[in-house]
Every structure is written in structure tokens, then in C-alpha cells.
C-alpha atoms as a PDB file:
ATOM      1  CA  UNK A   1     193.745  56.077 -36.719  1.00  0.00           C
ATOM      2  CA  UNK A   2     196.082  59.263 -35.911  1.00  0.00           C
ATOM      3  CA  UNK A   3     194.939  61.210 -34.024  1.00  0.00           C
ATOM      4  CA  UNK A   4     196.424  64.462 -35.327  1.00  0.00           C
ATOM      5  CA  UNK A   5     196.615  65.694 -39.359  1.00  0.00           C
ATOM      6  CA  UNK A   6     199.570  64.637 -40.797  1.00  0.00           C
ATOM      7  CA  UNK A   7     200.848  64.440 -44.485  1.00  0.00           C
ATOM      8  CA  UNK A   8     201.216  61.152 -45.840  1.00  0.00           C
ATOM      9  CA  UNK A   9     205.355  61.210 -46.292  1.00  0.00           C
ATOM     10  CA  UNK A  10     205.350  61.630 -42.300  1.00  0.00           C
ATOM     11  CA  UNK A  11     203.331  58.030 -42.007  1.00  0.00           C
ATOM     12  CA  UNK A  12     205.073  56.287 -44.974  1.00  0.00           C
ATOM     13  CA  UNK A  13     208.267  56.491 -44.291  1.00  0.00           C
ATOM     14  CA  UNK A  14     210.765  53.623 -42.464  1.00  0.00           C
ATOM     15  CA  UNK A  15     214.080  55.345 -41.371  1.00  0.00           C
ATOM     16  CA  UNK A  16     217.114  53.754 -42.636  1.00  0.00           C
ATOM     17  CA  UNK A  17     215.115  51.448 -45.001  1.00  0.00           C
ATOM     18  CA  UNK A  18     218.208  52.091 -47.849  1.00  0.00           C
ATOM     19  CA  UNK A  19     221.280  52.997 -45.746  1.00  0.00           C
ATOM     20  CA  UNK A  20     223.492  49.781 -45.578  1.00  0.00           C
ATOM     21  CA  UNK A  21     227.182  49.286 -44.351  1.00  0.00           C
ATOM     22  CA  UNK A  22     229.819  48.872 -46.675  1.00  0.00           C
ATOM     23  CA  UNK A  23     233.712  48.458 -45.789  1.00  0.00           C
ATOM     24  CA  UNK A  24     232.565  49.828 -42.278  1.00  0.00           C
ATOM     25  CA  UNK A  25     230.999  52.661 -43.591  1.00  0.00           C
ATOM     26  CA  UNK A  26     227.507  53.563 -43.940  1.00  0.00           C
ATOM     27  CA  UNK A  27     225.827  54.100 -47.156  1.00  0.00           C
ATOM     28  CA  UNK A  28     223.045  55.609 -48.576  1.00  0.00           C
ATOM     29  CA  UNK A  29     223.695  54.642 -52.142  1.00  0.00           C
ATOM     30  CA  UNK A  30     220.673  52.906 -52.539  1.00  0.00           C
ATOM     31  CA  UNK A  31     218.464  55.658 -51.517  1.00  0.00           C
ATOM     32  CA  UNK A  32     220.004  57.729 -54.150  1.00  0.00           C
ATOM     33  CA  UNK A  33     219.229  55.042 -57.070  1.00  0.00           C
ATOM     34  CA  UNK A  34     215.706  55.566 -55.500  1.00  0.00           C
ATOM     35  CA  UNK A  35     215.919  59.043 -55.334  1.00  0.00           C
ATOM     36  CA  UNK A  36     217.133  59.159 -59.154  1.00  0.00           C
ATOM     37  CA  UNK A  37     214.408  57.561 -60.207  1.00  0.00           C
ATOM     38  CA  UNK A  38     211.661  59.751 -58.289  1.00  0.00           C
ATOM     39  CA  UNK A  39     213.218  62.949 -59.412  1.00  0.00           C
ATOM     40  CA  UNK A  40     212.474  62.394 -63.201  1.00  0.00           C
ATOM     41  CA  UNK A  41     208.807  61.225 -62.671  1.00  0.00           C
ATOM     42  CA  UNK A  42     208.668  64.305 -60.337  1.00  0.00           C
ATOM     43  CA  UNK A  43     207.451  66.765 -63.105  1.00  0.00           C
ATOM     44  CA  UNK A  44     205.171  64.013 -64.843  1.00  0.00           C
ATOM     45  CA  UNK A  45     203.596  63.354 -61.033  1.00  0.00           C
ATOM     46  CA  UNK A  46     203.284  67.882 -61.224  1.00  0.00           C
ATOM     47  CA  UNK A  47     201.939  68.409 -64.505  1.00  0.00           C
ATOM     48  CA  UNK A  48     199.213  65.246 -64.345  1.00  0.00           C
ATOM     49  CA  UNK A  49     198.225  66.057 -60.643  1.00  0.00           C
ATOM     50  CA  UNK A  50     198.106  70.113 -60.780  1.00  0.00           C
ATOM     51  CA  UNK A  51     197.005  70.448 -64.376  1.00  0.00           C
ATOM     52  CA  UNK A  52     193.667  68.729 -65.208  1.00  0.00           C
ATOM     53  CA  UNK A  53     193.328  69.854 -68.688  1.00  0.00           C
ATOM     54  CA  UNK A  54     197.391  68.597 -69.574  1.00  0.00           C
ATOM     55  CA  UNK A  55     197.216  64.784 -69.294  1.00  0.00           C
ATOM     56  CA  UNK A  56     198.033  62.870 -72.679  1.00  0.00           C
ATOM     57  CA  UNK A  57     200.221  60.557 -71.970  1.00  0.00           C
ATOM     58  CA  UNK A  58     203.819  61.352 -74.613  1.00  0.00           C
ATOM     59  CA  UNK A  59     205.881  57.915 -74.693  1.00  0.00           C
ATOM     60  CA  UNK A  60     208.895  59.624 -72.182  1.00  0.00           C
ATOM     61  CA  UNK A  61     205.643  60.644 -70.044  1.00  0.00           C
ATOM     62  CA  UNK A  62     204.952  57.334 -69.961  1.00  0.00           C
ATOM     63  CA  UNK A  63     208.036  55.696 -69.594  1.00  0.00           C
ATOM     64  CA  UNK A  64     208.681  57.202 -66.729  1.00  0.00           C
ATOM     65  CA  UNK A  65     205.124  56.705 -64.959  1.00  0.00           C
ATOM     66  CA  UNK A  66     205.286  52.709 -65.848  1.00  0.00           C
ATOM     67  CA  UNK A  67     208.574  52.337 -64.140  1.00  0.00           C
ATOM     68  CA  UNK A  68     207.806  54.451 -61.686  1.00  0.00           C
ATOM     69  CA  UNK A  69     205.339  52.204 -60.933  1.00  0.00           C
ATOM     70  CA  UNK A  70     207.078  49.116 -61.235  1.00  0.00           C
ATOM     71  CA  UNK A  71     209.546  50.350 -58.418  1.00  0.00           C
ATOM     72  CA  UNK A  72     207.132  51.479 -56.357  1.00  0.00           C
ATOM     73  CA  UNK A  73     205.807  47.879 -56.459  1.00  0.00           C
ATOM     74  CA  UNK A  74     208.781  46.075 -56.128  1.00  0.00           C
ATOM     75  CA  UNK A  75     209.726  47.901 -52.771  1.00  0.00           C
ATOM     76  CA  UNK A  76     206.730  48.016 -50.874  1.00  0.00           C
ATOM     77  CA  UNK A  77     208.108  46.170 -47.429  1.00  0.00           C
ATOM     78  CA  UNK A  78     204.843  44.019 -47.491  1.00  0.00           C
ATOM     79  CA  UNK A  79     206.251  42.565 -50.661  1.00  0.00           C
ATOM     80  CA  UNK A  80     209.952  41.828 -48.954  1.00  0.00           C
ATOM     81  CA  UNK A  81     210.010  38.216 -48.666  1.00  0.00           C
ATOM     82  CA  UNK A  82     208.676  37.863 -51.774  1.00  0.00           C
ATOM     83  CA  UNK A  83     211.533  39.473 -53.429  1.00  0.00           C
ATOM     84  CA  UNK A  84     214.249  38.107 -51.567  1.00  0.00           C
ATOM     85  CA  UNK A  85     212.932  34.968 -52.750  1.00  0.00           C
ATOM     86  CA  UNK A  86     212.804  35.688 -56.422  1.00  0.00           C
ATOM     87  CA  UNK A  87     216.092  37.091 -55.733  1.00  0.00           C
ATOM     88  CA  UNK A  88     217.401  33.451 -54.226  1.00  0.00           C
ATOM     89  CA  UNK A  89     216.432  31.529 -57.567  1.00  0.00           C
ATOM     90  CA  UNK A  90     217.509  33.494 -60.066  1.00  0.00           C
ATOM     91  CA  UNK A  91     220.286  33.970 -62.322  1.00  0.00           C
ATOM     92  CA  UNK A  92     222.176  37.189 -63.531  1.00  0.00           C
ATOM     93  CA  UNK A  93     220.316  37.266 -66.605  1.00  0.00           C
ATOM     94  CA  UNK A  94     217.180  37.261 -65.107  1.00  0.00           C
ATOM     95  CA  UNK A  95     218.034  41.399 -64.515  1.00  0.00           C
ATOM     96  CA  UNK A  96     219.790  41.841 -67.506  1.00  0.00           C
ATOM     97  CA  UNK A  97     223.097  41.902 -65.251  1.00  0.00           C
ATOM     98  CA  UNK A  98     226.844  40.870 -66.120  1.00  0.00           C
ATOM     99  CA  UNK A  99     229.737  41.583 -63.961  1.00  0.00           C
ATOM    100  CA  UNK A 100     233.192  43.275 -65.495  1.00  0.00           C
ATOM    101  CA  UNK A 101     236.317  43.247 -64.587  1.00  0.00           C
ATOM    102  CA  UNK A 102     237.335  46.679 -63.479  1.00  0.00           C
ATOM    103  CA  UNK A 103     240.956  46.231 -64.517  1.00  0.00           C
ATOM    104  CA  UNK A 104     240.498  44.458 -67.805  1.00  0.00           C
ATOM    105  CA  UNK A 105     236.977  45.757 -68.901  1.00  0.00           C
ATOM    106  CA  UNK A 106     235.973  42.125 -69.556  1.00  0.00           C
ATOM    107  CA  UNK A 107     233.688  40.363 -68.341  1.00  0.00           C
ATOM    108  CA  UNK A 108     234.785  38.828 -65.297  1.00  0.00           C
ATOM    109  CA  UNK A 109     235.479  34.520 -65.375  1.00  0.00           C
ATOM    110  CA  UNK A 110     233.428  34.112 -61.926  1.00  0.00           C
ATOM    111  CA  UNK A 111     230.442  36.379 -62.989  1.00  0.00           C
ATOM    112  CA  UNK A 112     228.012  34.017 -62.011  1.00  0.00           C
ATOM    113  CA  UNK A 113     230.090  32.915 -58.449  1.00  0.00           C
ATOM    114  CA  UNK A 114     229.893  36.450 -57.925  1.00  0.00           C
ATOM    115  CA  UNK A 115     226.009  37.212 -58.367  1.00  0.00           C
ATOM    116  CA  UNK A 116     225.670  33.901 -55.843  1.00  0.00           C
ATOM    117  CA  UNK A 117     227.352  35.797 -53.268  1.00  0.00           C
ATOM    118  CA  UNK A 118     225.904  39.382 -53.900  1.00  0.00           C
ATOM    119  CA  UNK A 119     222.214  37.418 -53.926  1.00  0.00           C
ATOM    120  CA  UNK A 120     223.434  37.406 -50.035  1.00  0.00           C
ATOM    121  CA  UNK A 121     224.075  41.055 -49.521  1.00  0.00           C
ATOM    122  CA  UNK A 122     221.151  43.226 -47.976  1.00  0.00           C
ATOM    123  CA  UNK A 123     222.356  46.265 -50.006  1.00  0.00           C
ATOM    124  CA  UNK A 124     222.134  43.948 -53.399  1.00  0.00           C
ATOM    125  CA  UNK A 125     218.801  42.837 -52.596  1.00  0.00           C
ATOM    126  CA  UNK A 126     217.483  46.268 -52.213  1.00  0.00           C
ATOM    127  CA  UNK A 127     219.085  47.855 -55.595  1.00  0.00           C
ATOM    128  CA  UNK A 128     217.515  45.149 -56.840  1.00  0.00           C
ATOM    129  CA  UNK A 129     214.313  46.453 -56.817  1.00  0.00           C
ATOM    130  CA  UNK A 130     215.421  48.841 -59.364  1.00  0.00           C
ATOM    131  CA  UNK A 131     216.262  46.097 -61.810  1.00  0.00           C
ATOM    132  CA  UNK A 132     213.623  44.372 -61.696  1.00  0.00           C
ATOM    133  CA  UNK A 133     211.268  47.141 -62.523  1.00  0.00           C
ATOM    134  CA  UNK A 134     213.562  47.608 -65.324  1.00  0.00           C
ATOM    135  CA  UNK A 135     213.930  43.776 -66.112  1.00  0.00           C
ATOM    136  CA  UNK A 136     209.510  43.189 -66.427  1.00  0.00           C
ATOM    137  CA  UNK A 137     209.279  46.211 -68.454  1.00  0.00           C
ATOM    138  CA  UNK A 138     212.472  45.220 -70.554  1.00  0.00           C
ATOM    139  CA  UNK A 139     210.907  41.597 -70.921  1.00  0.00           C
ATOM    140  CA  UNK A 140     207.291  43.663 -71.785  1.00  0.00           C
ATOM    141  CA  UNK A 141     208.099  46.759 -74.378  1.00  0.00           C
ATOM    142  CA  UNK A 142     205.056  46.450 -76.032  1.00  0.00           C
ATOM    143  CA  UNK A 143     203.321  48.044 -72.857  1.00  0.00           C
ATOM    144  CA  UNK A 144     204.704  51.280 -73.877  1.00  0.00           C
ATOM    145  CA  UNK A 145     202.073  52.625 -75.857  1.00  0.00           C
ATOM    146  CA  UNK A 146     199.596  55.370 -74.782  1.00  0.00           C
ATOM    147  CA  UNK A 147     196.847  52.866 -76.300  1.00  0.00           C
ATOM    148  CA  UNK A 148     198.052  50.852 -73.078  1.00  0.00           C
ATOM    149  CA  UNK A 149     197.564  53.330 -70.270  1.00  0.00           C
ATOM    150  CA  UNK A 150     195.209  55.966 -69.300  1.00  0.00           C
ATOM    151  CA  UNK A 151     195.114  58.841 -67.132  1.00  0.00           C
ATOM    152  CA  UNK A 152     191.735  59.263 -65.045  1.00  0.00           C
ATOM    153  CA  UNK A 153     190.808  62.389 -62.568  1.00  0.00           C
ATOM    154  CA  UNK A 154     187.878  63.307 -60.134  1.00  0.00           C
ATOM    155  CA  UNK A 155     186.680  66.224 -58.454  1.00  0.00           C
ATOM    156  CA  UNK A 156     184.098  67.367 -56.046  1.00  0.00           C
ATOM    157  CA  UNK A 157     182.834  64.196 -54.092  1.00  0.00           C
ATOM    158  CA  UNK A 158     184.271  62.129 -56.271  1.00  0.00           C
ATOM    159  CA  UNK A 159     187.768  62.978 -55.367  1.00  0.00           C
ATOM    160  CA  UNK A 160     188.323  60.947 -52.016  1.00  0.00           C
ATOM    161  CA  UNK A 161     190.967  58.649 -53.349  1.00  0.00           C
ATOM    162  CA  UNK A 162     192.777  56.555 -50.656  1.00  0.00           C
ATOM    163  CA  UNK A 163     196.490  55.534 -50.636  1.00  0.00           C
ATOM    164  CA  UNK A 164     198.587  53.196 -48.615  1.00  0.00           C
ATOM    165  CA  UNK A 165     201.319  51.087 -48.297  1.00  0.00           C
ATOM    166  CA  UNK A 166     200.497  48.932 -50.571  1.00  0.00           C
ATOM    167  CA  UNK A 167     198.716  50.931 -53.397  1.00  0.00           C
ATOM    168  CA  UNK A 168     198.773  49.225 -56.811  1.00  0.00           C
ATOM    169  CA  UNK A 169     195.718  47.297 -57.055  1.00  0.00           C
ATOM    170  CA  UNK A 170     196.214  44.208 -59.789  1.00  0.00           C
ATOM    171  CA  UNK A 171     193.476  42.220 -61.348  1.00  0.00           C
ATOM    172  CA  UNK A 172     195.451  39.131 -61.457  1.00  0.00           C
ATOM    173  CA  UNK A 173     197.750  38.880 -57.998  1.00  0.00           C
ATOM    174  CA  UNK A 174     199.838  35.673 -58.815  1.00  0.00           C
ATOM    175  CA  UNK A 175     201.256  37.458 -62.330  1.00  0.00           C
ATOM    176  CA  UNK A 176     205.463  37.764 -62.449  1.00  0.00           C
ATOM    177  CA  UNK A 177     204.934  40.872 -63.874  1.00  0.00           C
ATOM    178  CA  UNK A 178     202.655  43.686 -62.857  1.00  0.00           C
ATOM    179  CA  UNK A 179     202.410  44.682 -66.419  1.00  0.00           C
ATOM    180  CA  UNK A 180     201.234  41.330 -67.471  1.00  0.00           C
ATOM    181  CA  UNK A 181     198.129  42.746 -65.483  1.00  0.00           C
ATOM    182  CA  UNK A 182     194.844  45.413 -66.047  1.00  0.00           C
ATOM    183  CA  UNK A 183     196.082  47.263 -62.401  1.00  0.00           C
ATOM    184  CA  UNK A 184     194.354  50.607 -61.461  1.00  0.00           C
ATOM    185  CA  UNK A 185     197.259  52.543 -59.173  1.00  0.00           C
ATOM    186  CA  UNK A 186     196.269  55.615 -57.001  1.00  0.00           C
ATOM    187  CA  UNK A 187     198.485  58.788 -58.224  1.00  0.00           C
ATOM    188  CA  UNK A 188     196.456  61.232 -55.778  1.00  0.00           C
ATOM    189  CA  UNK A 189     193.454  61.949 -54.262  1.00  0.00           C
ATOM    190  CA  UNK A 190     192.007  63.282 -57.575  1.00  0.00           C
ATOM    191  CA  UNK A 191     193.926  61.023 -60.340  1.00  0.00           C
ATOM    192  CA  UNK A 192     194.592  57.645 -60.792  1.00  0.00           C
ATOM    193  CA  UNK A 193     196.380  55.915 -63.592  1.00  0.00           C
ATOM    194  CA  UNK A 194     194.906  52.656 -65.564  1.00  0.00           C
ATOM    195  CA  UNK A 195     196.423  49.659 -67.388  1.00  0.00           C
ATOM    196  CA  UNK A 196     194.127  48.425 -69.560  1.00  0.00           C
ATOM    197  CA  UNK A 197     196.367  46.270 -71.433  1.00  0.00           C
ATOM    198  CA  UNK A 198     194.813  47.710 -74.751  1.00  0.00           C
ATOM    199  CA  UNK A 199     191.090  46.961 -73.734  1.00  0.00           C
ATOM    200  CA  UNK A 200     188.656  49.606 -73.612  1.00  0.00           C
ATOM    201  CA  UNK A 201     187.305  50.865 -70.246  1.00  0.00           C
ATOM    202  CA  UNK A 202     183.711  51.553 -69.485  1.00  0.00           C
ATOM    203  CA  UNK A 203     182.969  54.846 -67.490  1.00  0.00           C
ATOM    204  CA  UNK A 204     184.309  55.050 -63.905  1.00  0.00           C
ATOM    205  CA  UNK A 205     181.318  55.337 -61.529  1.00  0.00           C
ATOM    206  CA  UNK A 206     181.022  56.735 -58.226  1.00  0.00           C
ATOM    207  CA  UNK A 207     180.814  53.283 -57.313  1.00  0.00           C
ATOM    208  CA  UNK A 208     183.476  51.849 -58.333  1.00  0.00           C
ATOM    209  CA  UNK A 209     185.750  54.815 -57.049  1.00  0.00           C
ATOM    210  CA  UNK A 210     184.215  53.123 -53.379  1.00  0.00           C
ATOM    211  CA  UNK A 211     185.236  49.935 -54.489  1.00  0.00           C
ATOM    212  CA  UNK A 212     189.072  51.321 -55.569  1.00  0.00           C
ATOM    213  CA  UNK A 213     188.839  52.704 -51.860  1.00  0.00           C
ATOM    214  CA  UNK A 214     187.864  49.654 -50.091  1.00  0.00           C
ATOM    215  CA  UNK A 215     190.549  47.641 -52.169  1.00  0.00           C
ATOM    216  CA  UNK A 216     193.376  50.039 -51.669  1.00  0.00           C
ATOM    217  CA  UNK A 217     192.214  49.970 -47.668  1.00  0.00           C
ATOM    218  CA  UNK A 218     191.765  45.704 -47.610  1.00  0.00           C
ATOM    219  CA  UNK A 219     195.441  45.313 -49.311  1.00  0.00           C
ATOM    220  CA  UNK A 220     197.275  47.623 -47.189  1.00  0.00           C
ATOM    221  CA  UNK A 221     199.797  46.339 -44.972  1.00  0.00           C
ATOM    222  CA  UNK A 222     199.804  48.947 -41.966  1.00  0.00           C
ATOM    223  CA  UNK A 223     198.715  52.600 -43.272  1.00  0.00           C
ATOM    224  CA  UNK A 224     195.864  54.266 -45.044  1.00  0.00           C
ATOM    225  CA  UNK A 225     195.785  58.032 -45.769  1.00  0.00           C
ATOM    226  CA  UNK A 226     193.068  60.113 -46.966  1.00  0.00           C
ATOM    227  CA  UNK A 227     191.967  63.990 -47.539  1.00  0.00           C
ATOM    228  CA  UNK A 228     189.119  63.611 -45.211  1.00  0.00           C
ATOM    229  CA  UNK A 229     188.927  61.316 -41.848  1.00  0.00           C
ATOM    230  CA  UNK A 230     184.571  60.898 -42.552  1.00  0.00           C
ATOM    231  CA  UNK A 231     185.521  59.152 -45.494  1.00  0.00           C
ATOM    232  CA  UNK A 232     188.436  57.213 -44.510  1.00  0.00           C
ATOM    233  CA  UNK A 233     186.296  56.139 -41.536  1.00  0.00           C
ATOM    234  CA  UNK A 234     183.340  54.953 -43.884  1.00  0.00           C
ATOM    235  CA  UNK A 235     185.538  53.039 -46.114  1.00  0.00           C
ATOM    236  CA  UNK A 236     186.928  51.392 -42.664  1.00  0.00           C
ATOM    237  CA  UNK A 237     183.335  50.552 -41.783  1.00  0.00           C
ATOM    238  CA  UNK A 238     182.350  49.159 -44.936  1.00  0.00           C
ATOM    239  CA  UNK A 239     185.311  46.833 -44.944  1.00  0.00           C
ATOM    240  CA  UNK A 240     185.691  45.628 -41.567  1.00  0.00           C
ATOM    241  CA  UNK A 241     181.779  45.690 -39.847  1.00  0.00           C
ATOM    242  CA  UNK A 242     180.775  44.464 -43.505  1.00  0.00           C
ATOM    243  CA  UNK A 243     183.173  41.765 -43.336  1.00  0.00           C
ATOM    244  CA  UNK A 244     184.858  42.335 -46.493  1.00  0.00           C
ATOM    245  CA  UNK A 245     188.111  41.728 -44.550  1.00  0.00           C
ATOM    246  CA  UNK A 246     188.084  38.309 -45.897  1.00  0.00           C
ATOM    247  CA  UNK A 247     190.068  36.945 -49.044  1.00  0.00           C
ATOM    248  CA  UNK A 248     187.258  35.733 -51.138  1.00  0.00           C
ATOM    249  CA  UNK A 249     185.506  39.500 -50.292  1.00  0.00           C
ATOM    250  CA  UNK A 250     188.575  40.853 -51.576  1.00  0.00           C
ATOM    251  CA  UNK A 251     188.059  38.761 -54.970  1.00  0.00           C
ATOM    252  CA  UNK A 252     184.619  39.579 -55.080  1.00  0.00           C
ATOM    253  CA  UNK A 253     185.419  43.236 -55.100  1.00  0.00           C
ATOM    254  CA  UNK A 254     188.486  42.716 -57.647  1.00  0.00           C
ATOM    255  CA  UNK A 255     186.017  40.914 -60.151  1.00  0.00           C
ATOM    256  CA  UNK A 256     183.146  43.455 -60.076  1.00  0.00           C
ATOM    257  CA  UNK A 257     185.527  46.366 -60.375  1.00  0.00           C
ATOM    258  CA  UNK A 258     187.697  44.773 -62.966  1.00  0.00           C
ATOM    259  CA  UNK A 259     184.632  44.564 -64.965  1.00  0.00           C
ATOM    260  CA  UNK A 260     185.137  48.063 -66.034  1.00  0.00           C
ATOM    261  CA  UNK A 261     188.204  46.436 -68.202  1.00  0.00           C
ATOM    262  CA  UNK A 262     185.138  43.715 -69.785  1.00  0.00           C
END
């Protein structure tokens, strides 16, 4: 554990994750695609996290928190591999992508010969990211509907939510799309944001904001952060001396707090 205080973009943060050479010149392109995207869930992320009485979803609200979301899963780091191998057997279509011709504004005869090549290219594989968050929820429209997804907050002891590096928490972890899955994601210490997939969700108990905790701690890759170090340190305890450190704990814990979706 740090030693010292520190706020969570100081930990989660990999230097030159998005800045890539092109024609001997490095670019940060990428990390503006990123940072697009992040500036227009910024005020939805303010109004649902400052405001607790102002947080009905409206369908751009939403729009923007579901693919928010859906970037945010497709770049984790721990999730890398994974992505450069979807990224290796597919096909241009698969992210809703053709390839023009600048100088005719057709498109171009070698479209495909060109994707095979820019599969290749770190910078491609990154951006990426972006499309494919756009390609599941393209592929899944009927998820946008405030019937879908909920809005959840805590306060007092019952507001020392976790994150981490790897903070969407999905019922079903083999899915191609995380919206083809009841997830529970971690918007801040006090607020966290539920896919129920159009089911009906039972109360959220002190309980099974522990459980949350413990899951968002057991699937991290390499960082936790929390409001208070007691807690963090008790959810630490419970997983590791408990020995829920182990894949079929990890189930276990997924199936009695996905019950809430039952």
C-alpha cells in the first residue's frame, strides 16, 4: 500500500500510454480521441456525483455514460492482449470501418489490404479501443433505454466504494460485449451505476456493497484506491487471509451478488 495520501489520477496513470510515432514525429492523437470522449461525460460524471437529488438518467445522459463505459473497458492495460487479439481476427466491418480515397472520395480498391496492415500499427490498435466501444453498442441499441440502467448512491458508512484498474465488474466474464452483461461499475466512492439488462433489482445491502468491494479489489490488476486506508485494509484482509483470492471464490462472490439482478 502507499504509504502517503495520494489522489487516484496520480496512481492510475501510465505515461506515454497514447503518444505513438508517426512519420518520425511523435503523436498524441490518440490521447486526444480519449480525451474527446472524457470531456462530454465530464458534466454527466459532475451532476450524478455532486448532486444526489439530480440523477434520472435522459437518453444523451445515458449515451454518454454507456460508452463511456465501454471505453473505459476496452483500454484497461490488463485487458491488452485481449484486444490485440480481437483486433488480429477481424475484419473492417467488424468496427463499422471503410477506408476512402482521399483524392477521389471513394472508397479505396485495397480497403481491406489496408486494414491488414493498420491491424499491425500500435497507434491503430489503440484508437481502436474507441471503435469498439462504439461498434458493441452500435451492434446493441436497444441498451439505450433508462429502463436498462440505473443510477445508485450511498452515504455515511455505506459510502466506501473501491476503484481500480480494472473496475467494471460483469456477471458473465466470457461475453463479446459488456452490454450483453448485468455489470455493476464503480462511478465514485458514493455512486455506482447498474446494468440490469431490463430486470428489476432488489435493494442494495450493506452487504453486498462489501461484496462490490472485495470484487473490484480480487479483479484488479495492480491498484486499488479508496477514501479511507481502515477500509481498504479490511477489504484486503477479507480477500487475501480469507482466501477469496482464488477463481472459484471470485465466482462465488459474482453469483451471490448478482443475485440482486434474480
Amino acid at each position: 500500500m502507499e504509504p502517503l495520501m495520494k489522489s487516484p489520477k496520480q496512481i492510475f496513470f501510465e505515461w506515454n500510454r497514447n503518444t505513438f510515432r508517426a512519420k518520425n514525429e511523435l503523436t498524441d492523437f490518440v490521447e486526444k480521441l480519449y480525451g474527446n470522449c472524457e470531456n462530454k461525460f465530464a458534466p454527466v460524471y459532475k451532476r450524478f456525483t455532486q448532486n444526489i437529488d439530480d440523477r434520472e438518467f435522459n437518453l444523451t445522459d445515458l449515451f454518454h455514460v454507456i460508452h463511456y463505459i465501454g471505453i473505459l473497458h476496452a483500454s484497461l492495460p490488463v485487458r491488452d492482449s485481449e484486444i490485440e487479439e480481437l483486433i488480429k481476427n477481424s475484419k473492417k466491418e467488424d468496427f463499422f470501418l471503410n477506408i476512402i480515397n482521399t483524392e477521389t472520395g471513394e472508397v479505396s480498391v485495397n480497403a481491406d489490404d489496408s486494414f491488414e496492415k493498420f491491424k499491425s500499427e500500435p497507434a491503430f490498435i489503440q484508437s481502436v479501443k474507441i471503435m469498439k466501444a462504439i461498434a458493441d453498442f452500435m451492434k446493441n441499441e436497444t441498451y439505450l433505454t433508462t429502463d436498462n440502467w440505473k443510477s445508485y448512491s450511498s452515504s455515511g458508512n455505506g459510502s466506501f466504494h473501491l476503484i481500480s484498474d480494472n473496475p467494471v465488474i460483469l456477471r458473465d466474464k466470457d461475453v463479446k460485449s459488456i452490454y450483453d452483461s448485468e455489470l455493476i461499475f464503480q462511478l465514485s466512492k458514493s455512486t455506482s451505476i447498474v446494468h440490469t439488462k431490463g430486470k428489476s433489482i432488489k435493494a442494495i445491502s450493506g452487504e453486498d456493497k462489501v461484496m462490490t468491494d472485495m470484487l473490484i479489489f480480487l479483479q484488479s490488476d495492480k491498484y486499488v484506491a479508496g477514501p479511507d486506508f481502515n477500509y481498504l485494509e479490511t477489504i484486503a484482509n477479507l480477500c487475501i487471509k480469507k482466501k477469496y483470492d482464488k477463481p472459484e471464490a471470485v465466482d462465488y462472490l459474482k453469483k451471490k451478488l448478482f443475485q440482486l439482478f434474480d
